[in-house]
N, C-alpha and C. Protein backbone atom coordinates (compact mmCIF):
# COMPACT_ATOMS: atom_id res chain seq x y z
N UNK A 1 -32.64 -32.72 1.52
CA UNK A 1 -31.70 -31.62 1.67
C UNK A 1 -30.28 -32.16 1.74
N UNK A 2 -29.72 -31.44 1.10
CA UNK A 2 -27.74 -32.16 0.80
C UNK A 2 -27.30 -31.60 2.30
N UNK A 3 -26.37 -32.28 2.49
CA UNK A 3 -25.25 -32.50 3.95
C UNK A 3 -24.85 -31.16 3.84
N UNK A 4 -24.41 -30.15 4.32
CA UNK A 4 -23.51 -29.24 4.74
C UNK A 4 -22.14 -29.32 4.16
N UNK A 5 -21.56 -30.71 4.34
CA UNK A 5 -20.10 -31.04 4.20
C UNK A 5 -20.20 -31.63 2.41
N UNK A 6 -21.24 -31.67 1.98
CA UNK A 6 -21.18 -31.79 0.28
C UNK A 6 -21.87 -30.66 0.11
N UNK A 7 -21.98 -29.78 0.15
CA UNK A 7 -22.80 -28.22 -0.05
C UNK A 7 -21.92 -27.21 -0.08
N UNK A 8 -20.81 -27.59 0.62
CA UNK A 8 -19.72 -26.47 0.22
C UNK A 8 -18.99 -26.66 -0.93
N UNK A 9 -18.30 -28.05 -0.98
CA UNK A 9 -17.56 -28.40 -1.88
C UNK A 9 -17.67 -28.06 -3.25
N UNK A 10 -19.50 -28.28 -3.39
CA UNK A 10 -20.09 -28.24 -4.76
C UNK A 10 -20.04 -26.88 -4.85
N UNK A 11 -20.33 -26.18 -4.17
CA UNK A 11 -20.59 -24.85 -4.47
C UNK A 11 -19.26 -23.70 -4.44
N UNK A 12 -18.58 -24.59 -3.94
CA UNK A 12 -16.75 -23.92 -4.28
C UNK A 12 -16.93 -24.28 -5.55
N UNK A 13 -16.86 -25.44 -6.40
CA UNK A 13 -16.92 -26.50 -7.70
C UNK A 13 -17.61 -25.18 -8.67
N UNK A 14 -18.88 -25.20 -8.31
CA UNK A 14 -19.76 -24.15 -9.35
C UNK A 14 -18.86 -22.67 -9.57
N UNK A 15 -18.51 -21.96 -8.44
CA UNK A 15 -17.95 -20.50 -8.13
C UNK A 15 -16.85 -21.02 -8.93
N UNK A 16 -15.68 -21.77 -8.89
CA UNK A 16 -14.51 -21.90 -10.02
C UNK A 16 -14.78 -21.83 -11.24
N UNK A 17 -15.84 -23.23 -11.48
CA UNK A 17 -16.53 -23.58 -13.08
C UNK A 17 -16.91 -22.12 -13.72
N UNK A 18 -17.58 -21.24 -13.20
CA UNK A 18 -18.72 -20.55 -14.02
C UNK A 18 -17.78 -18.65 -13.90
N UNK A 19 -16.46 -19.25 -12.98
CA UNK A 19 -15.96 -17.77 -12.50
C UNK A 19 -15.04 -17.17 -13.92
N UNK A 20 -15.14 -15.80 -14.28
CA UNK A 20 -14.66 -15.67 -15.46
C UNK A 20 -13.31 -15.28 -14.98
N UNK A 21 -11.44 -15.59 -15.17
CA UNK A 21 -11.02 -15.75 -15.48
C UNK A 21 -10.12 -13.97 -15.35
N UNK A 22 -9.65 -13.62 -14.65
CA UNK A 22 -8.91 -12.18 -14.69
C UNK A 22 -7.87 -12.06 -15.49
N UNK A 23 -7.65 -11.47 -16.08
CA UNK A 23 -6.63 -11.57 -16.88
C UNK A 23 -5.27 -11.10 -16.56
N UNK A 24 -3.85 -11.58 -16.86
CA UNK A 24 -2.99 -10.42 -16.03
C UNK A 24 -2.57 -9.49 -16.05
N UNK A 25 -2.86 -8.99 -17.05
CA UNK A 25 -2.77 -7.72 -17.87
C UNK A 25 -3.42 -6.93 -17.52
N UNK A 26 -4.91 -7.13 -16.40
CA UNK A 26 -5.53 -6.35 -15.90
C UNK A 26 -4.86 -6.24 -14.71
N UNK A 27 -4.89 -7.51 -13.84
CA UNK A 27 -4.15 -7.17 -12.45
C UNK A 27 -3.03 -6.63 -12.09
N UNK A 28 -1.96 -6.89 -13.14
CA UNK A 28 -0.79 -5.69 -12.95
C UNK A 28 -1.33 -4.55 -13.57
N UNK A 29 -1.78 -4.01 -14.14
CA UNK A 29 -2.08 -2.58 -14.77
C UNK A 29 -3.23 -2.07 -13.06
N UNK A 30 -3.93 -2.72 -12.31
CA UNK A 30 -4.25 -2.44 -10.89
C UNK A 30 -3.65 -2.56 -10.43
N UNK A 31 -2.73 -3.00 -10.06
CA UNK A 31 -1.29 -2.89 -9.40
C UNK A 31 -0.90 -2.12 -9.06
N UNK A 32 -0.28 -1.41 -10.30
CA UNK A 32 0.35 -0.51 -10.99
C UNK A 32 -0.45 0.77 -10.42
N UNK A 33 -1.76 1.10 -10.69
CA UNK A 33 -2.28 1.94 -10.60
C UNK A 33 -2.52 2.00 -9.07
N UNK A 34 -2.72 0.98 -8.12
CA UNK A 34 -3.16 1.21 -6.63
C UNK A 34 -1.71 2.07 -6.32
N UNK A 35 -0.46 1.00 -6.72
CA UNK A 35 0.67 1.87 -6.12
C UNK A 35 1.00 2.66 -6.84
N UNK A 36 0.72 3.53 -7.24
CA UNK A 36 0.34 5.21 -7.78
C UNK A 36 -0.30 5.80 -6.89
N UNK A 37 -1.41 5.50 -6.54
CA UNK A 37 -2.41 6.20 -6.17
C UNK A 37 -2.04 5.95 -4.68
N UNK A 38 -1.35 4.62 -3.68
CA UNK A 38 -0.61 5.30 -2.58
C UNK A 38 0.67 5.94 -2.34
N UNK A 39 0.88 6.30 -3.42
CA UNK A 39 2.42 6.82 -2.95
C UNK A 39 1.99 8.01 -2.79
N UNK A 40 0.51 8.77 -4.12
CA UNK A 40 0.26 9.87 -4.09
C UNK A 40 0.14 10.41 -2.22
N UNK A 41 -1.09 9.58 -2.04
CA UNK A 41 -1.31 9.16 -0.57
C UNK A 41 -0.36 9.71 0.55
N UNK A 42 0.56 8.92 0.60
CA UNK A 42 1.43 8.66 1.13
C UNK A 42 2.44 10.07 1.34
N UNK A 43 2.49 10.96 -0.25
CA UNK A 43 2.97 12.50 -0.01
C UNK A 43 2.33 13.25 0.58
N UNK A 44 1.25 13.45 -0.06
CA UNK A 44 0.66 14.29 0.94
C UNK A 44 0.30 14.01 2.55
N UNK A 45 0.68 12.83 3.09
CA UNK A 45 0.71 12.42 4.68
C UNK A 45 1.83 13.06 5.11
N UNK A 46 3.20 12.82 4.14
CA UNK A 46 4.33 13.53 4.80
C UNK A 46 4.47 14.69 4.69
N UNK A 47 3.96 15.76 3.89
CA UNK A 47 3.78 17.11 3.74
C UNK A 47 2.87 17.52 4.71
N UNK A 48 1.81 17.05 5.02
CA UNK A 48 1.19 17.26 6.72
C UNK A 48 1.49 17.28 7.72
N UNK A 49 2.30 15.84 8.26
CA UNK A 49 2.91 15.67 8.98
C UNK A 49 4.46 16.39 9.41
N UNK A 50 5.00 17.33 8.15
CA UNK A 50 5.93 17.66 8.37
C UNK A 50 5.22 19.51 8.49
N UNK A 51 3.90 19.77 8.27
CA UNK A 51 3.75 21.19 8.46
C UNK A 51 3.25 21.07 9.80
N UNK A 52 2.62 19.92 10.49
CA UNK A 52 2.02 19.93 11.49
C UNK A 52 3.25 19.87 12.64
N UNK A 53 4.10 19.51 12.03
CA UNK A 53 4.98 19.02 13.46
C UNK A 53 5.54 21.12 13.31
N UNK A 54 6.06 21.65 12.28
CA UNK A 54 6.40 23.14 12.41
C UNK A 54 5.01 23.85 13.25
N UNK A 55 4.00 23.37 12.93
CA UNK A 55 3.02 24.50 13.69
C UNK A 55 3.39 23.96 15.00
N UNK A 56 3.19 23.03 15.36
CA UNK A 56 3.25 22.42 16.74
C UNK A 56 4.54 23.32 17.43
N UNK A 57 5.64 23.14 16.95
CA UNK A 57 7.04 23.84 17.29
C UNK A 57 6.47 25.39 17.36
N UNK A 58 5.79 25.55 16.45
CA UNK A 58 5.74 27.43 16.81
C UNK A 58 4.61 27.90 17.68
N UNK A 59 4.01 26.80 17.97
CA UNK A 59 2.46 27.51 19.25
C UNK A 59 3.07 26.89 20.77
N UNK A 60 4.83 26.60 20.50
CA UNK A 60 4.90 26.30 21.60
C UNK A 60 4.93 25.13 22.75
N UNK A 61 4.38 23.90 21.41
CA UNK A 61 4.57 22.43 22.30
C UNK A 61 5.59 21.22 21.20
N UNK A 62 6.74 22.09 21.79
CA UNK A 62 7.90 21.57 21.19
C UNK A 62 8.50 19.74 20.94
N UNK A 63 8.26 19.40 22.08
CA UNK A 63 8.23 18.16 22.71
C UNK A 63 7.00 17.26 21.40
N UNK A 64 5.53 17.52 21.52
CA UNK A 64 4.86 16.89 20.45
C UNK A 64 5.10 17.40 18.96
N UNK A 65 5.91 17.99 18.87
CA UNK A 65 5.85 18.62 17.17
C UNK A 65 7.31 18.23 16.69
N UNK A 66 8.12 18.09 18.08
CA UNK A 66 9.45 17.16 17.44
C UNK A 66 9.04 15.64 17.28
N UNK A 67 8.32 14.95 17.90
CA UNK A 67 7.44 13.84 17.36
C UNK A 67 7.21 13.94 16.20
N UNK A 68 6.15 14.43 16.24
CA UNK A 68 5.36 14.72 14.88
C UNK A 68 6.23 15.13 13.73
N UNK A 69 7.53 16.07 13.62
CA UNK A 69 8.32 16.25 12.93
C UNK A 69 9.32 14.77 12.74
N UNK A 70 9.67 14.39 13.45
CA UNK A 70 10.51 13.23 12.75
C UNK A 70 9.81 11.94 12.64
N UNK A 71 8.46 11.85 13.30
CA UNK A 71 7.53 10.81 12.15
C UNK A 71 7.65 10.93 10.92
N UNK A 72 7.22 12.46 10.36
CA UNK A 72 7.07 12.74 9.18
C UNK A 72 8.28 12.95 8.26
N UNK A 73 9.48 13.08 8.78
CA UNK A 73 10.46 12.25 8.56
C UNK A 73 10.59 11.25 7.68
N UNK A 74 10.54 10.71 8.81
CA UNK A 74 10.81 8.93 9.02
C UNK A 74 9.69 8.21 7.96
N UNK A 75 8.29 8.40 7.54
CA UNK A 75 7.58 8.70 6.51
C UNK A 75 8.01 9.16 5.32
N UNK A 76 8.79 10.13 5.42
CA UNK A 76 9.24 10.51 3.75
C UNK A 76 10.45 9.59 3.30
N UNK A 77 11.17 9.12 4.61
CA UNK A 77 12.31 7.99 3.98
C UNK A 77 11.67 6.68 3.15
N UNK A 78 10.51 6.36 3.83
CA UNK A 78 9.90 4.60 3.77
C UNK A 78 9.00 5.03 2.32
N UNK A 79 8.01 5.97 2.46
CA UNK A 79 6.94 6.41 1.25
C UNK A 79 8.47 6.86 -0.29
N UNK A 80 8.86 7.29 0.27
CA UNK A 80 9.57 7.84 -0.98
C UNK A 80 10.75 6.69 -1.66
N UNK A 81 11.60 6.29 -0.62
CA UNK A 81 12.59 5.04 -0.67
C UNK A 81 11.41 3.53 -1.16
N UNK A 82 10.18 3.04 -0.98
CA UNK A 82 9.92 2.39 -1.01
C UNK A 82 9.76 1.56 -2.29
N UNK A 83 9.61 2.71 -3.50
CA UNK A 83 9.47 2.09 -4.94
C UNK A 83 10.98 1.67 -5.08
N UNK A 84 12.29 2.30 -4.67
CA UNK A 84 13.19 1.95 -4.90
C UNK A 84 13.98 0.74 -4.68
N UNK A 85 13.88 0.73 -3.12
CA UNK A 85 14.03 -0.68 -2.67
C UNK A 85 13.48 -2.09 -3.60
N UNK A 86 12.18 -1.91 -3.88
CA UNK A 86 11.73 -2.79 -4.46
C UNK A 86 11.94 -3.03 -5.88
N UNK A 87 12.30 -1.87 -6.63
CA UNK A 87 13.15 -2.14 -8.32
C UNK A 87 14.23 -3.02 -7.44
N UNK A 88 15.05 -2.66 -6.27
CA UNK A 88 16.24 -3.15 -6.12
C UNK A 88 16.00 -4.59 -5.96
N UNK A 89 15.07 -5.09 -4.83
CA UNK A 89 15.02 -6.47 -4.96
C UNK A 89 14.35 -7.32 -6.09
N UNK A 90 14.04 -6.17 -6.99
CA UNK A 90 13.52 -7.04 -8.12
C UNK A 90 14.73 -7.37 -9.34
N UNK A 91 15.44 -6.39 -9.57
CA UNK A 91 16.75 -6.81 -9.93
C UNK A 91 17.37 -8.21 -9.10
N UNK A 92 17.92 -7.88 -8.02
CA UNK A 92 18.52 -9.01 -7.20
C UNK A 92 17.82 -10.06 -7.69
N UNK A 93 16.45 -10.45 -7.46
CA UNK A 93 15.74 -11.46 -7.79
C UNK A 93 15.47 -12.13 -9.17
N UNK A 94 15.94 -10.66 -10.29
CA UNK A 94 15.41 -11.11 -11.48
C UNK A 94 13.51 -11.19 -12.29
N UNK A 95 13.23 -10.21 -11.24
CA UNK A 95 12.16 -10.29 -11.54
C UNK A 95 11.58 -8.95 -12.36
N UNK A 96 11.25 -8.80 -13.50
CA UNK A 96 10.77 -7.37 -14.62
C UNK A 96 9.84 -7.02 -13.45
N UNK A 97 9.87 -6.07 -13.26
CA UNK A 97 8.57 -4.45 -12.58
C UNK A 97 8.38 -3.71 -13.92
């Protein structure tokens, strides 16, 4: 029976050798598509969060629904500002998005 401490190595060795190869054309096009699919996410959290904090205000528990209202806020600045920021530091940096 092989050592433990040569049993990994080899078998990291095999998993590289025999692993097929992603292409990048796939992984940015998943990329691409995950951050789509959270920003979608991400609206509809702040459209909740901003009806939940109004119900909260109108049944009367003002105090948790002004919470809840400027979370959802504070959510639509970061979810919505967030693709932007990042064209921005990708300019600065020089880097194509």
């Amino acid at each position: 029976m092989m050592k433990p401490k040569i049993l990994f190595p080899v078998l990291c060795l095999l998993i590289i050798v025999y692993n097929h190869p992603a292409m990048a054309r796939d992984l940015a096009e998943a990329a691409s598509s995950a951050q789509t699919l959270f920003n979608r996410i991400g609206i509809a959290a702040i459209s909740l969060g901003i009806t939940a904090g109004g119900i909260l205000f109108a049944i009367g528990m003002a105090q948790v629904g002004r919470m809840v209202l400027i979370s959802g806020l504070i959510g639509a600045f970061l979810v919505l500002g967030a693709p932007a920021i990042i064209n921005l530091l990708a300019r600065i940096f020089g880097v194509s998005v």
